[in-house]
C-alpha atoms as a PDB file:
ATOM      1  CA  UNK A   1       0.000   0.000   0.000  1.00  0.00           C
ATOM      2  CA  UNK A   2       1.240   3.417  -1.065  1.00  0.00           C
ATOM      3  CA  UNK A   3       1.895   6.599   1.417  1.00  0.00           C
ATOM      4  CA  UNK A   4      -0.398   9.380   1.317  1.00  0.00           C
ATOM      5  CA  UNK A   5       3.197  10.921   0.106  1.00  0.00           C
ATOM      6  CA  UNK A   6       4.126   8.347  -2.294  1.00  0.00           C
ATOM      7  CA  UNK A   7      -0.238   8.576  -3.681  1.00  0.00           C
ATOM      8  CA  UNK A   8       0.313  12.860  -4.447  1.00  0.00           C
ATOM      9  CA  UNK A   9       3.759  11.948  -5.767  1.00  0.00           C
ATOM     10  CA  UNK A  10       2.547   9.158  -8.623  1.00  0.00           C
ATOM     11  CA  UNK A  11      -0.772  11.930  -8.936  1.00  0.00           C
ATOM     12  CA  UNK A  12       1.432  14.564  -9.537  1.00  0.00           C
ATOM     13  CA  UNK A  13       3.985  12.898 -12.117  1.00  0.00           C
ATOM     14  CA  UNK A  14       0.722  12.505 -14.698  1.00  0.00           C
ATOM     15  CA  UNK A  15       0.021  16.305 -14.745  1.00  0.00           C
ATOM     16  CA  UNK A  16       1.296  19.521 -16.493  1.00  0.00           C
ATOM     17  CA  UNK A  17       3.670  21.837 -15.443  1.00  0.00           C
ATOM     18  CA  UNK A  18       0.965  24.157 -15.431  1.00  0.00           C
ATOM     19  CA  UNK A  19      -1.758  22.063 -13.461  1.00  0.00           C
ATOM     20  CA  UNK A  20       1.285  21.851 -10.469  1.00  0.00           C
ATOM     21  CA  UNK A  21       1.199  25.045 -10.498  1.00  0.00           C
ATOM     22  CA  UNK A  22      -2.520  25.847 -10.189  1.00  0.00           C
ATOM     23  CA  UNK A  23      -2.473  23.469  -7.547  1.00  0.00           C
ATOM     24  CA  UNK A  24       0.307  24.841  -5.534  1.00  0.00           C
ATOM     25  CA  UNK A  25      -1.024  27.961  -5.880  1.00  0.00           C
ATOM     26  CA  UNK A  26      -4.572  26.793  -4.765  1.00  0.00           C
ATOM     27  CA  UNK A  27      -2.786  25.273  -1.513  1.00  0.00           C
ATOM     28  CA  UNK A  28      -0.492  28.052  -0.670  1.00  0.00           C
ATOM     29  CA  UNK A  29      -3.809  30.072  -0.575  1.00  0.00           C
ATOM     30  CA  UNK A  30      -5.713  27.314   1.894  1.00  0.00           C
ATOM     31  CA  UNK A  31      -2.434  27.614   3.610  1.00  0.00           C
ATOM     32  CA  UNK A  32      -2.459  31.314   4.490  1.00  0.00           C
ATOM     33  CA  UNK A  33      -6.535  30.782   5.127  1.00  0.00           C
ATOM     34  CA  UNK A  34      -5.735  29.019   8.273  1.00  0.00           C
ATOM     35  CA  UNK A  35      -3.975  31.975   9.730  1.00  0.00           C
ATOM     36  CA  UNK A  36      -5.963  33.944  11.847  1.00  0.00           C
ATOM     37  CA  UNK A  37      -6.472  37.586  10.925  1.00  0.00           C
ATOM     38  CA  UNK A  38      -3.797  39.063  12.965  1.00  0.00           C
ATOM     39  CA  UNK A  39      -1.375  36.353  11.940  1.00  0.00           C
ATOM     40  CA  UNK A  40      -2.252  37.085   7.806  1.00  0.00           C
ATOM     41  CA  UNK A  41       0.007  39.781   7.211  1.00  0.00           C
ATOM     42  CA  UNK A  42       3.286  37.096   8.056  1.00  0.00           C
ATOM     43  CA  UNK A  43       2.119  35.411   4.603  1.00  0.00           C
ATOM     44  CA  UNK A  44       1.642  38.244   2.624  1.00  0.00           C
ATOM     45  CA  UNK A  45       5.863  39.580   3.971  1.00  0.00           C
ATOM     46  CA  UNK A  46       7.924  40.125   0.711  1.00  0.00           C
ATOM     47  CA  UNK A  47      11.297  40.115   1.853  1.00  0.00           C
ATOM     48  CA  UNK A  48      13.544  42.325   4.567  1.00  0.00           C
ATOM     49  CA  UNK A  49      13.107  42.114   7.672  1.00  0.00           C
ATOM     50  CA  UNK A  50      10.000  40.590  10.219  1.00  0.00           C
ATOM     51  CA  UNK A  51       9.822  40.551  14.007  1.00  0.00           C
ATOM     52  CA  UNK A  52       7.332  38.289  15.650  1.00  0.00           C
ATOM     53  CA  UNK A  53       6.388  38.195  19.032  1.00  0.00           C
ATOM     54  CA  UNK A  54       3.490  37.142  20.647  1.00  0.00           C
ATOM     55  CA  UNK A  55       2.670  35.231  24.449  1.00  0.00           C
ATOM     56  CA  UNK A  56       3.311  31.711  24.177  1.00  0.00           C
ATOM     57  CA  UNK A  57       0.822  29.407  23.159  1.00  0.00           C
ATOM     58  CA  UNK A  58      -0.538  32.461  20.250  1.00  0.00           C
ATOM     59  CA  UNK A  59       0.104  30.377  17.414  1.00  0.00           C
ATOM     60  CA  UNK A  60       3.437  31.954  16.537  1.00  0.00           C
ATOM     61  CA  UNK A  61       5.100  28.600  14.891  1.00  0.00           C
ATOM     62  CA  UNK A  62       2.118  27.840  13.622  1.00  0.00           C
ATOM     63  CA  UNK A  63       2.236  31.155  11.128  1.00  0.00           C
ATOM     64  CA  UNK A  64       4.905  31.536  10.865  1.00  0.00           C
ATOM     65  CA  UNK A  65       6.284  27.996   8.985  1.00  0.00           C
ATOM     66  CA  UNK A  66       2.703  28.541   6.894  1.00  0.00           C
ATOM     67  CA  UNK A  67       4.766  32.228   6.284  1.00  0.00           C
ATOM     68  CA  UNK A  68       7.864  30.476   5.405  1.00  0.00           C
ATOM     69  CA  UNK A  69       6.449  27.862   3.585  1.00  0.00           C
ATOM     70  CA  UNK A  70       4.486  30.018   1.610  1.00  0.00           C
ATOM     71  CA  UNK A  71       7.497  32.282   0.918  1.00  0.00           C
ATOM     72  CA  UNK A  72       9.938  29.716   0.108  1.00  0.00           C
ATOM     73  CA  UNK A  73       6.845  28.435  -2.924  1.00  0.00           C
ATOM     74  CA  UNK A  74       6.915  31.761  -4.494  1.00  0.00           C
ATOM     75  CA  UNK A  75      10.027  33.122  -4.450  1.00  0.00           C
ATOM     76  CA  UNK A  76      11.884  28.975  -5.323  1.00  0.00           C
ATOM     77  CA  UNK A  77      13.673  29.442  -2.523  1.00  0.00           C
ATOM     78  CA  UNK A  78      17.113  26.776  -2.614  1.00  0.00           C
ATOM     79  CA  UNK A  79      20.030  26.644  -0.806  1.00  0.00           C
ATOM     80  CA  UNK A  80      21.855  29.284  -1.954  1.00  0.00           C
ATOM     81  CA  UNK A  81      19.009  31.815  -1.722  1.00  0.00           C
ATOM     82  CA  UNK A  82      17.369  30.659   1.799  1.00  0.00           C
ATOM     83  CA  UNK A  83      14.840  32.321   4.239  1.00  0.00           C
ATOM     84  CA  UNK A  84      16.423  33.066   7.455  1.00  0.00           C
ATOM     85  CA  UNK A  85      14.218  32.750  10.600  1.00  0.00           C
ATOM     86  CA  UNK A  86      16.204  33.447  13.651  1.00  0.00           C
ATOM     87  CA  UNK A  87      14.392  32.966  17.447  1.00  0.00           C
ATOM     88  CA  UNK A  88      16.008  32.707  21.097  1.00  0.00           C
ATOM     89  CA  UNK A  89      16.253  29.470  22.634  1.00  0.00           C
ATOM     90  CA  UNK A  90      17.242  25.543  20.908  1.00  0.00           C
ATOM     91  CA  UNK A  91      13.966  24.219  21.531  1.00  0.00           C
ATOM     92  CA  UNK A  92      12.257  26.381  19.588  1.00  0.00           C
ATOM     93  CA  UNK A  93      14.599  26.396  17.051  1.00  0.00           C
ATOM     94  CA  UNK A  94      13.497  23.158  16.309  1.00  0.00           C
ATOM     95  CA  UNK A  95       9.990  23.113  16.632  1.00  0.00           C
ATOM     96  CA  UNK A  96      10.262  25.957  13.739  1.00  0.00           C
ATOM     97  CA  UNK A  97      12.085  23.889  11.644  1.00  0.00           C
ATOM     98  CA  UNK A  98      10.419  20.886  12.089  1.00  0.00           C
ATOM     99  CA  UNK A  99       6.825  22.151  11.197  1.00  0.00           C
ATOM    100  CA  UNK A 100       8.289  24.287   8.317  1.00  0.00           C
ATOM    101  CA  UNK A 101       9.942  21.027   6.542  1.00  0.00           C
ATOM    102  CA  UNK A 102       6.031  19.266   7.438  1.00  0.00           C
ATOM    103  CA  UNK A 103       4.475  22.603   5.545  1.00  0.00           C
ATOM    104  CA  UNK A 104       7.143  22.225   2.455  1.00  0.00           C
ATOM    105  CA  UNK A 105       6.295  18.104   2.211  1.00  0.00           C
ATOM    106  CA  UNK A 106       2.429  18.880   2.274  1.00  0.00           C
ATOM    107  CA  UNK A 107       3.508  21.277  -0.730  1.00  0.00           C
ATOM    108  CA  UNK A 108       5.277  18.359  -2.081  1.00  0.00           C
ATOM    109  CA  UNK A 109       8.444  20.846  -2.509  1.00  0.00           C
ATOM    110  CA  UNK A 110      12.136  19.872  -1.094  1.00  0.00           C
ATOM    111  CA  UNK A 111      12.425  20.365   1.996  1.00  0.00           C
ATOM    112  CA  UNK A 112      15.194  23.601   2.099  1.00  0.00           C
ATOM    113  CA  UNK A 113      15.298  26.779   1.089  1.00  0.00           C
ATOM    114  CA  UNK A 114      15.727  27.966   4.767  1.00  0.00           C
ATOM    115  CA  UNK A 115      17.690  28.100   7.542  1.00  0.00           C
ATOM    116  CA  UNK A 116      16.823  28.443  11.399  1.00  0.00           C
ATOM    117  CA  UNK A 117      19.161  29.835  13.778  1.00  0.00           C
ATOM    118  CA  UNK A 118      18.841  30.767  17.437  1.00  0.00           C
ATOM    119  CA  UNK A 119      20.729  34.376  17.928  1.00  0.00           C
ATOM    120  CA  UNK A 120      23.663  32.512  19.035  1.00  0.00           C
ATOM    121  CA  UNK A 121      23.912  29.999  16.191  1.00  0.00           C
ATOM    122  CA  UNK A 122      23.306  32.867  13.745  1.00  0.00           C
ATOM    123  CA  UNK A 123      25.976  35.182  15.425  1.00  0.00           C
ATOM    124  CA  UNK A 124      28.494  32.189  15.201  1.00  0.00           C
ATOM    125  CA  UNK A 125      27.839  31.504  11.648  1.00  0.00           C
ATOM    126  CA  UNK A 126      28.103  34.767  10.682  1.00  0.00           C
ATOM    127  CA  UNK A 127      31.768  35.029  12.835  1.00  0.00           C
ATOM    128  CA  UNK A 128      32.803  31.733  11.154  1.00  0.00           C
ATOM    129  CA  UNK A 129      31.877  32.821   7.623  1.00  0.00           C
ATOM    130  CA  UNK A 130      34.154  35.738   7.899  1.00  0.00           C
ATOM    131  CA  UNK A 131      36.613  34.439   9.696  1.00  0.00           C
ATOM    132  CA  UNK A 132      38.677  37.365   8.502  1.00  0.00           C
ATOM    133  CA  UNK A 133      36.738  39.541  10.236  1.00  0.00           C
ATOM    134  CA  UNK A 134      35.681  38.149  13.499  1.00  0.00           C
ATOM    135  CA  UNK A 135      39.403  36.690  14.378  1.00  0.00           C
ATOM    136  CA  UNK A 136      37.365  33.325  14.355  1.00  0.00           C
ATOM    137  CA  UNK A 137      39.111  30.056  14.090  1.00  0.00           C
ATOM    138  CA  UNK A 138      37.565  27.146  15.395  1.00  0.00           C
ATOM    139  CA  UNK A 139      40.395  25.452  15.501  1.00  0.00           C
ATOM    140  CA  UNK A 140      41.721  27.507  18.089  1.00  0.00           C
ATOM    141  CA  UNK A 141      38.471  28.246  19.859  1.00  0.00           C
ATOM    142  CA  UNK A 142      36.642  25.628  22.178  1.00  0.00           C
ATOM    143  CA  UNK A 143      32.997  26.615  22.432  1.00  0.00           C
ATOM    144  CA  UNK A 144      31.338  25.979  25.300  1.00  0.00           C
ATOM    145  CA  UNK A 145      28.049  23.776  24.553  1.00  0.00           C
ATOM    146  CA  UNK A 146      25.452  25.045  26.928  1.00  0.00           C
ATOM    147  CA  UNK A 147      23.123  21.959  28.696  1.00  0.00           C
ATOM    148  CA  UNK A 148      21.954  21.474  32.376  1.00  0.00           C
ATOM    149  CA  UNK A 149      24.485  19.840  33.573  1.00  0.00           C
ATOM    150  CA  UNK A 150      27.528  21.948  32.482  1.00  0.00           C
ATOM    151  CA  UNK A 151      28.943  23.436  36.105  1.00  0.00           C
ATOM    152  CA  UNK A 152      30.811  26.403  34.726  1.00  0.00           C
ATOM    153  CA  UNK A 153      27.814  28.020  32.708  1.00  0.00           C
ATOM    154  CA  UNK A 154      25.440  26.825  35.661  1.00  0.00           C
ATOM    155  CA  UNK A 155      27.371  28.862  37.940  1.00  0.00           C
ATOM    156  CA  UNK A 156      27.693  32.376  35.580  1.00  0.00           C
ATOM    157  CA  UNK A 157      23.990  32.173  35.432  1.00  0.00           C
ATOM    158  CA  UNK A 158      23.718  32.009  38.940  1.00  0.00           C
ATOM    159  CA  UNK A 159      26.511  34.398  39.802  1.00  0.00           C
ATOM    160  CA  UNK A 160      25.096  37.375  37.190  1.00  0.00           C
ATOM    161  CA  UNK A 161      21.438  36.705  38.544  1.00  0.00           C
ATOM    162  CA  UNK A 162      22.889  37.259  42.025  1.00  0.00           C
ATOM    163  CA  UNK A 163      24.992  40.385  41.152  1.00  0.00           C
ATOM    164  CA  UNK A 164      22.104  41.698  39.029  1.00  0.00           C
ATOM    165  CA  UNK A 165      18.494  40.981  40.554  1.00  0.00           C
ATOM    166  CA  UNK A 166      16.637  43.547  39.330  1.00  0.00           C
ATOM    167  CA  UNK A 167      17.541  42.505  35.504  1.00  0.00           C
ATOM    168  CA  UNK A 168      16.955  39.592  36.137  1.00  0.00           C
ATOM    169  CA  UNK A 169      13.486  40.317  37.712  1.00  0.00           C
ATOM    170  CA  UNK A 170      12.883  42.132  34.512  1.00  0.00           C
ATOM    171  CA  UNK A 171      13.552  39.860  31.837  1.00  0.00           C
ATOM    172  CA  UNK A 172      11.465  37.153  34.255  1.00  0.00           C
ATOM    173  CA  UNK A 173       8.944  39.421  33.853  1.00  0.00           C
ATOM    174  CA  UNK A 174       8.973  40.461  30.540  1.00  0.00           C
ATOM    175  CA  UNK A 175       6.675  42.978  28.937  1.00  0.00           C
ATOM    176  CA  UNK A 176       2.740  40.800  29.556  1.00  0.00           C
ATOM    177  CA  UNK A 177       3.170  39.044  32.784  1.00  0.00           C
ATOM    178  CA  UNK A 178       0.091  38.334  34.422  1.00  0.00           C
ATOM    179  CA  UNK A 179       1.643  37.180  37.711  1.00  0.00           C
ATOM    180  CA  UNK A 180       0.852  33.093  37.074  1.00  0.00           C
ATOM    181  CA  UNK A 181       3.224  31.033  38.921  1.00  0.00           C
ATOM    182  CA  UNK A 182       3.405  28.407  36.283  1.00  0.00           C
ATOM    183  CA  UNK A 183       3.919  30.986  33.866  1.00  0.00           C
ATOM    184  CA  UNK A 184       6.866  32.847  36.012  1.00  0.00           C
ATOM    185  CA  UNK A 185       8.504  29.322  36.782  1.00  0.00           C
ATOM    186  CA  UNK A 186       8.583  28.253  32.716  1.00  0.00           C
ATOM    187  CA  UNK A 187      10.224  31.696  31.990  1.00  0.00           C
ATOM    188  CA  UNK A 188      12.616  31.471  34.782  1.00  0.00           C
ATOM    189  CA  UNK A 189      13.726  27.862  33.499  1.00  0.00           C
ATOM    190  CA  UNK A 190      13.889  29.017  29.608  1.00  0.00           C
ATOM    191  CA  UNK A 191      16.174  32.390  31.268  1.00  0.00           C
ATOM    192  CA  UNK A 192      18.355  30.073  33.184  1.00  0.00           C
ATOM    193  CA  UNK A 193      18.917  27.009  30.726  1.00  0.00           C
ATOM    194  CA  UNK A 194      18.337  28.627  27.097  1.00  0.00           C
ATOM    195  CA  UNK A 195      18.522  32.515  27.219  1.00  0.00           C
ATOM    196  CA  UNK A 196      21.554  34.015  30.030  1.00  0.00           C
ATOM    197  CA  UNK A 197      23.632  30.315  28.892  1.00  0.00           C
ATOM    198  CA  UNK A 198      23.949  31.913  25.273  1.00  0.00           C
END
């Protein structure tokens, strides 16, 4: 028995060029009718850049791999002409790509054309790809991996939280902060692990 995949792959190798076409076009339309209204103007973006942000749970990697996806369609992205997304922490990092490369196979297109980065990642590519700039060379240069269990980057978190309380207390609290205590104890954990580590 075929794949769903494998079924719109043998449908799609009887048809024109030109019926592909009206049908990717017909999908990256249902694709930007899921957004909600607020989220619409991500899939409409033409290029420069986009900032995003939104409370967690708002349907932000939701819209924006429909955003990507639907960008990367009309402008054939590849991989020497990629979409950039950049966002703070790992984890979300790859949630973003993960449901971008799941919008690109329900489009039945390869899944590149873009690249996700945290700030760090990004910053360290950039640095590496101009070496002669940045005074990068990662052969001299041992980067510390941040994780949970790494002592030294453990303790710089805690000493700069301890030398600097009110920052901290800030970026706990962020801009919306309705005072919830699981909400306060999931942004401590993401500042602690993801955000002060980088």
């Amino acid at each position: 028995m075929l794949s769903s995949e494998q079924q719109n792959q043998a449908k799609f190798s009887n048809i024109s060029t030109a019926e592909r076409a009206k049908w990717l076009e017909a999908e990256l339309e249902r694709l930007k009718n899921s957004l909600r209204t607020g989220q619409k103007g991500l899939a409409n973006w033409r290029g420069g850049e986009m900032a995003v942000s939104a409370v967690p749970g708002a349907g932000k990697s939701h819209s924006l791999s429909v955003a990507a996806a639907i960008a990367i369609a009309q402008n054939q992205l590849h991989s020497r002409q990629q979409l950039v997304v950049v966002t703070y922490t790992r984890s979300a990092a790859a949630n973003i790509k993960s449901k971008i490369r799941d919008r690109l196979k329900d489009l039945m297109l390869p899944p590149g054309g873009f690249i996700v980065h945290t700030l760090h990642g990004l910053a360290l590519n950039i640095a590496n790809s101009h070496r002669e700039l940045s005074g990068l060379n990662l052969d001299r240069v041992t980067i510390v991996v941040p994780n949970m269990g790494h002592r030294l980057i453990r303790g710089a978190v805690e000493k700069w939280i301890a030398g600097h309380p009110s920052q901290y207390q800030r970026l706990l609290e962020g801009v919306q902060f309705d005072g919830e205590e699981t909400e306060r104890l999931r942004r401590q954990s993401v500042l602690r692990t993801e955000v002060l580590p980088g």
